[in-house]
C-alpha atoms as a PDB file:
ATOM      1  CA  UNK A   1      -9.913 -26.584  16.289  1.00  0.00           C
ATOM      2  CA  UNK A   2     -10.288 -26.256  12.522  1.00  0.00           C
ATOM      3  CA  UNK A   3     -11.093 -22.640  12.974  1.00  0.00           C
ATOM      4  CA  UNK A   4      -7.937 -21.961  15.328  1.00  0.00           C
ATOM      5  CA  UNK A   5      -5.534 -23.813  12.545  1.00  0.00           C
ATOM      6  CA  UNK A   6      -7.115 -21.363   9.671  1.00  0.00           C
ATOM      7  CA  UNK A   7      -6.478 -18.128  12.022  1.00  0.00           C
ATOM      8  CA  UNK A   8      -2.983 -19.761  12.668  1.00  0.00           C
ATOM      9  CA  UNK A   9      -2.344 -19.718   9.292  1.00  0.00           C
ATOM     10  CA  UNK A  10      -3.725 -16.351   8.267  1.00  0.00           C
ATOM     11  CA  UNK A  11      -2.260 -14.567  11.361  1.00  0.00           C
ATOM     12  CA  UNK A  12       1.745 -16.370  10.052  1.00  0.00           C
ATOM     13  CA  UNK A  13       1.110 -15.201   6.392  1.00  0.00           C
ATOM     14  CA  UNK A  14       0.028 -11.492   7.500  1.00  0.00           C
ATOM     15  CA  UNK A  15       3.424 -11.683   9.369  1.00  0.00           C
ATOM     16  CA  UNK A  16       5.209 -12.808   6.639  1.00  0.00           C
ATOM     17  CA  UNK A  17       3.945 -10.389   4.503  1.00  0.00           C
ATOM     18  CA  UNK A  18       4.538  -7.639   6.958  1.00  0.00           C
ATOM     19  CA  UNK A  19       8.445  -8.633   7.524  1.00  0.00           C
ATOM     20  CA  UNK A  20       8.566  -8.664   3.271  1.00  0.00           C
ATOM     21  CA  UNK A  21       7.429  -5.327   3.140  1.00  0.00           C
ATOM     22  CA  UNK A  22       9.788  -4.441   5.892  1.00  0.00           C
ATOM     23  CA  UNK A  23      13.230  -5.837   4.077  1.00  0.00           C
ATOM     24  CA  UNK A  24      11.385  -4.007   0.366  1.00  0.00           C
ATOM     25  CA  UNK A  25      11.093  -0.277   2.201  1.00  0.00           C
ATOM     26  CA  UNK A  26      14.958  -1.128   3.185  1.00  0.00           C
ATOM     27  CA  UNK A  27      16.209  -2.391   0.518  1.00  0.00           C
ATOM     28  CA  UNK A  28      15.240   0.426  -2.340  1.00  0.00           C
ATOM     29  CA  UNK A  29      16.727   3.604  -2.687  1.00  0.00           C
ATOM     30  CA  UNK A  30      13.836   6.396  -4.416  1.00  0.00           C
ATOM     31  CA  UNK A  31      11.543   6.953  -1.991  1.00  0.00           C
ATOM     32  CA  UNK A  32       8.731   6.029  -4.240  1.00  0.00           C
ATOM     33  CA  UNK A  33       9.599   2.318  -5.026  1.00  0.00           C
ATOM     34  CA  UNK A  34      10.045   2.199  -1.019  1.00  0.00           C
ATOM     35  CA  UNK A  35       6.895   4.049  -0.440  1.00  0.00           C
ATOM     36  CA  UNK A  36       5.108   1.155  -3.116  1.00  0.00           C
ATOM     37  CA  UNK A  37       6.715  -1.357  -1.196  1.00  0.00           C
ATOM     38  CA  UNK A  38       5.061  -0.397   1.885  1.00  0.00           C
ATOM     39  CA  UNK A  39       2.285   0.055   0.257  1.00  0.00           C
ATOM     40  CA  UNK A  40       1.347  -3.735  -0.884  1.00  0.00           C
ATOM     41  CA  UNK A  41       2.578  -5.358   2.261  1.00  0.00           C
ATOM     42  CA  UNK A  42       0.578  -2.904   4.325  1.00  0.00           C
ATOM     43  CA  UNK A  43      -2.949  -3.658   2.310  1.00  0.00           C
ATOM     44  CA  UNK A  44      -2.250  -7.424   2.102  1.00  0.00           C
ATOM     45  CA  UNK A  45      -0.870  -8.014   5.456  1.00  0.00           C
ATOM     46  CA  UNK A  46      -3.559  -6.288   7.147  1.00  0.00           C
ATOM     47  CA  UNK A  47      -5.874  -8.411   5.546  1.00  0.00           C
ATOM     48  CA  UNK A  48      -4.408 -11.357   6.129  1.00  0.00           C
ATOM     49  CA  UNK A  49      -4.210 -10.651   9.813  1.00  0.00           C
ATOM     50  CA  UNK A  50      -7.727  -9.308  10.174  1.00  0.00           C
ATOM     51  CA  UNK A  51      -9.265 -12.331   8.191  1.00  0.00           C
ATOM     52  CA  UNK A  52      -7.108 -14.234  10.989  1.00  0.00           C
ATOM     53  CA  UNK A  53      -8.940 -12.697  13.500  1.00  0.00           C
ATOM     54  CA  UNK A  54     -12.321 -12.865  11.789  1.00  0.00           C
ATOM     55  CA  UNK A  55     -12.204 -16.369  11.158  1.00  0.00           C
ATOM     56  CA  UNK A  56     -10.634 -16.717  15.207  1.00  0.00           C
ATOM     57  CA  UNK A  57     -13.402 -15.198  16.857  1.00  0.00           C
ATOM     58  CA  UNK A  58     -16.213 -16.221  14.522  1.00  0.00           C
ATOM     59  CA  UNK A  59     -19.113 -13.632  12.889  1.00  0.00           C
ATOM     60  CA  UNK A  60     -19.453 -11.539  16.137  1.00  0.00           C
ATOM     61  CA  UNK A  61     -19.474  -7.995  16.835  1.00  0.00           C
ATOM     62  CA  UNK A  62     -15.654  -7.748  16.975  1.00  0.00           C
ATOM     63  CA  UNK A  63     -15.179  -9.081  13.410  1.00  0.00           C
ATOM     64  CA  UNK A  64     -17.516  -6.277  11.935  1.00  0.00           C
ATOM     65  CA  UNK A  65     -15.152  -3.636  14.196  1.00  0.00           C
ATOM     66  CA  UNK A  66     -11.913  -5.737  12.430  1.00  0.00           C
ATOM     67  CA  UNK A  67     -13.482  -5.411   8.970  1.00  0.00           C
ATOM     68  CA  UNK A  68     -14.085  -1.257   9.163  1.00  0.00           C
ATOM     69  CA  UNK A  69     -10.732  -1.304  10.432  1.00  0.00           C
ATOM     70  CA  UNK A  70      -9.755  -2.815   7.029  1.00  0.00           C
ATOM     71  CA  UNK A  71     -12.022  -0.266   5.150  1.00  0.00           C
ATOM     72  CA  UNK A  72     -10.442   2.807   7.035  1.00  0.00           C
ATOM     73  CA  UNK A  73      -7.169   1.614   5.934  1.00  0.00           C
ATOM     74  CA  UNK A  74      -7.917   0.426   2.424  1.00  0.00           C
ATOM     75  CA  UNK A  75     -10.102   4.082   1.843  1.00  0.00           C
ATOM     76  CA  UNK A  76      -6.914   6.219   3.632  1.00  0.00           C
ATOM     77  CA  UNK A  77      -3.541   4.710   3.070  1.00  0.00           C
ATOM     78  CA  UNK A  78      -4.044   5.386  -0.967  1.00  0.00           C
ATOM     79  CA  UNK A  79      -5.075   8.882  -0.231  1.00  0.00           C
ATOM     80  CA  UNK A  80      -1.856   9.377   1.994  1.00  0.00           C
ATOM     81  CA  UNK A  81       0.231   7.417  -0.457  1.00  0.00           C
ATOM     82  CA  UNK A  82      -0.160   9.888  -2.915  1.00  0.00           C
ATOM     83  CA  UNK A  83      -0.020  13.066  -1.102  1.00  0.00           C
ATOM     84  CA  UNK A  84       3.509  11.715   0.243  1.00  0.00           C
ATOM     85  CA  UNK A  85       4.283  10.780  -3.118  1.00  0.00           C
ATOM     86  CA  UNK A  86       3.016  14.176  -5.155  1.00  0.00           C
ATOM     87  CA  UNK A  87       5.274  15.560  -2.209  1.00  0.00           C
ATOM     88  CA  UNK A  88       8.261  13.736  -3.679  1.00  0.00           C
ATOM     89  CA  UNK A  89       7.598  14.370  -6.955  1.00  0.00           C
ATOM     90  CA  UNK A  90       7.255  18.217  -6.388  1.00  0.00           C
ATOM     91  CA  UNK A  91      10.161  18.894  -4.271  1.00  0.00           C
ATOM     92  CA  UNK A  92      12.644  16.769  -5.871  1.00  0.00           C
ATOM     93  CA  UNK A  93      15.494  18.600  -7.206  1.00  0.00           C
ATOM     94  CA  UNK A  94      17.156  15.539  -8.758  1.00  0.00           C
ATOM     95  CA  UNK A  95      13.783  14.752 -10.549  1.00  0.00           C
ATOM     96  CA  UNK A  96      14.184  17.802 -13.379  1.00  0.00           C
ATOM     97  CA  UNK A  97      15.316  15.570 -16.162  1.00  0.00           C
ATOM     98  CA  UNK A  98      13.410  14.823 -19.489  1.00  0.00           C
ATOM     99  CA  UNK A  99      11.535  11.606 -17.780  1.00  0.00           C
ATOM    100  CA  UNK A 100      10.152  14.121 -15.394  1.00  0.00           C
ATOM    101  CA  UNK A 101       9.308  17.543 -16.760  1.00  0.00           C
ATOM    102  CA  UNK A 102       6.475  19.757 -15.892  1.00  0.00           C
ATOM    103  CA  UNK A 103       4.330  20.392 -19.027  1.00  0.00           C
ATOM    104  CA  UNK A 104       0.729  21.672 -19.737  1.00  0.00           C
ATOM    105  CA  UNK A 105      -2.203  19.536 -21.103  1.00  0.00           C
ATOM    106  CA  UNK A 106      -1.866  21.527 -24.412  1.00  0.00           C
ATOM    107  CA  UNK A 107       1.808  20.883 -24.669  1.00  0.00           C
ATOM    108  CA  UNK A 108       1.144  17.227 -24.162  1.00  0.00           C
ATOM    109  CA  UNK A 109      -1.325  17.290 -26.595  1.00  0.00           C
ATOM    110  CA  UNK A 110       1.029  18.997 -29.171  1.00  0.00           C
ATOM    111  CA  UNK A 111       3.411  16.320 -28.199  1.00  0.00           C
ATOM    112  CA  UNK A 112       0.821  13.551 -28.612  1.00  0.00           C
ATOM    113  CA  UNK A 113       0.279  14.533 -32.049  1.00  0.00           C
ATOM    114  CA  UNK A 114       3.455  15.023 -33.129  1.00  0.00           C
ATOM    115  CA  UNK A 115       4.329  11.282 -32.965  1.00  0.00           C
END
């Protein structure tokens, strides 16, 4: 019963987290700051929800499939994260102003030193 209270809980706060995320990716404008939005709530509502079902069906073979499920996110949604967001970055045309310009390692190093 215990066990079916803490999976309760941990199943509501993935959800919560999950419906956050969703009003953050709507509620920014760049791309990026919506794309970091979904970001968080993806990792820590997943988590939340798998731990609920870990903790719901005990240590069996189920809960090891949940937990790579968790790995294969945690390992690829960075990886896609920033391909979508070096994807932004590049094709941008409103991104060309000073905060944003293309330079070489030597010319930051020059720039470095000249401070």
């Amino acid at each position: 019963m215990i066990g079916e209270i803490i999976a309760l809980i941990l199943f509501v706060a993935g959800t919560l987290i999950f419906i956050t995320a969703t009003f953050g990716v709507y509620k920014f404008k760049y791309v990026l700051n919506r794309m970091h939005a979904a970001a968080l709530g993806d990792t820590l509502g997943i988590l939340l929800a798998v731990a609920g079902g870990v903790v719901y069906y005990g240590f069996q073979f189920i809960s090891l499939k949940l937990i790579l499920i968790v790995v294969f996110l945690w390992l690829s949604s960075p990886v896609a994260s920033h391909f979508i967001a070096k994807l932004e970055y590049t094709t941008d045309p409103e991104a060309e102003g000073e905060e944003f310009k293309s330079m070489s390692l030597s010319e930051l190093e020059k720039e470095e030193n000249n401070k």
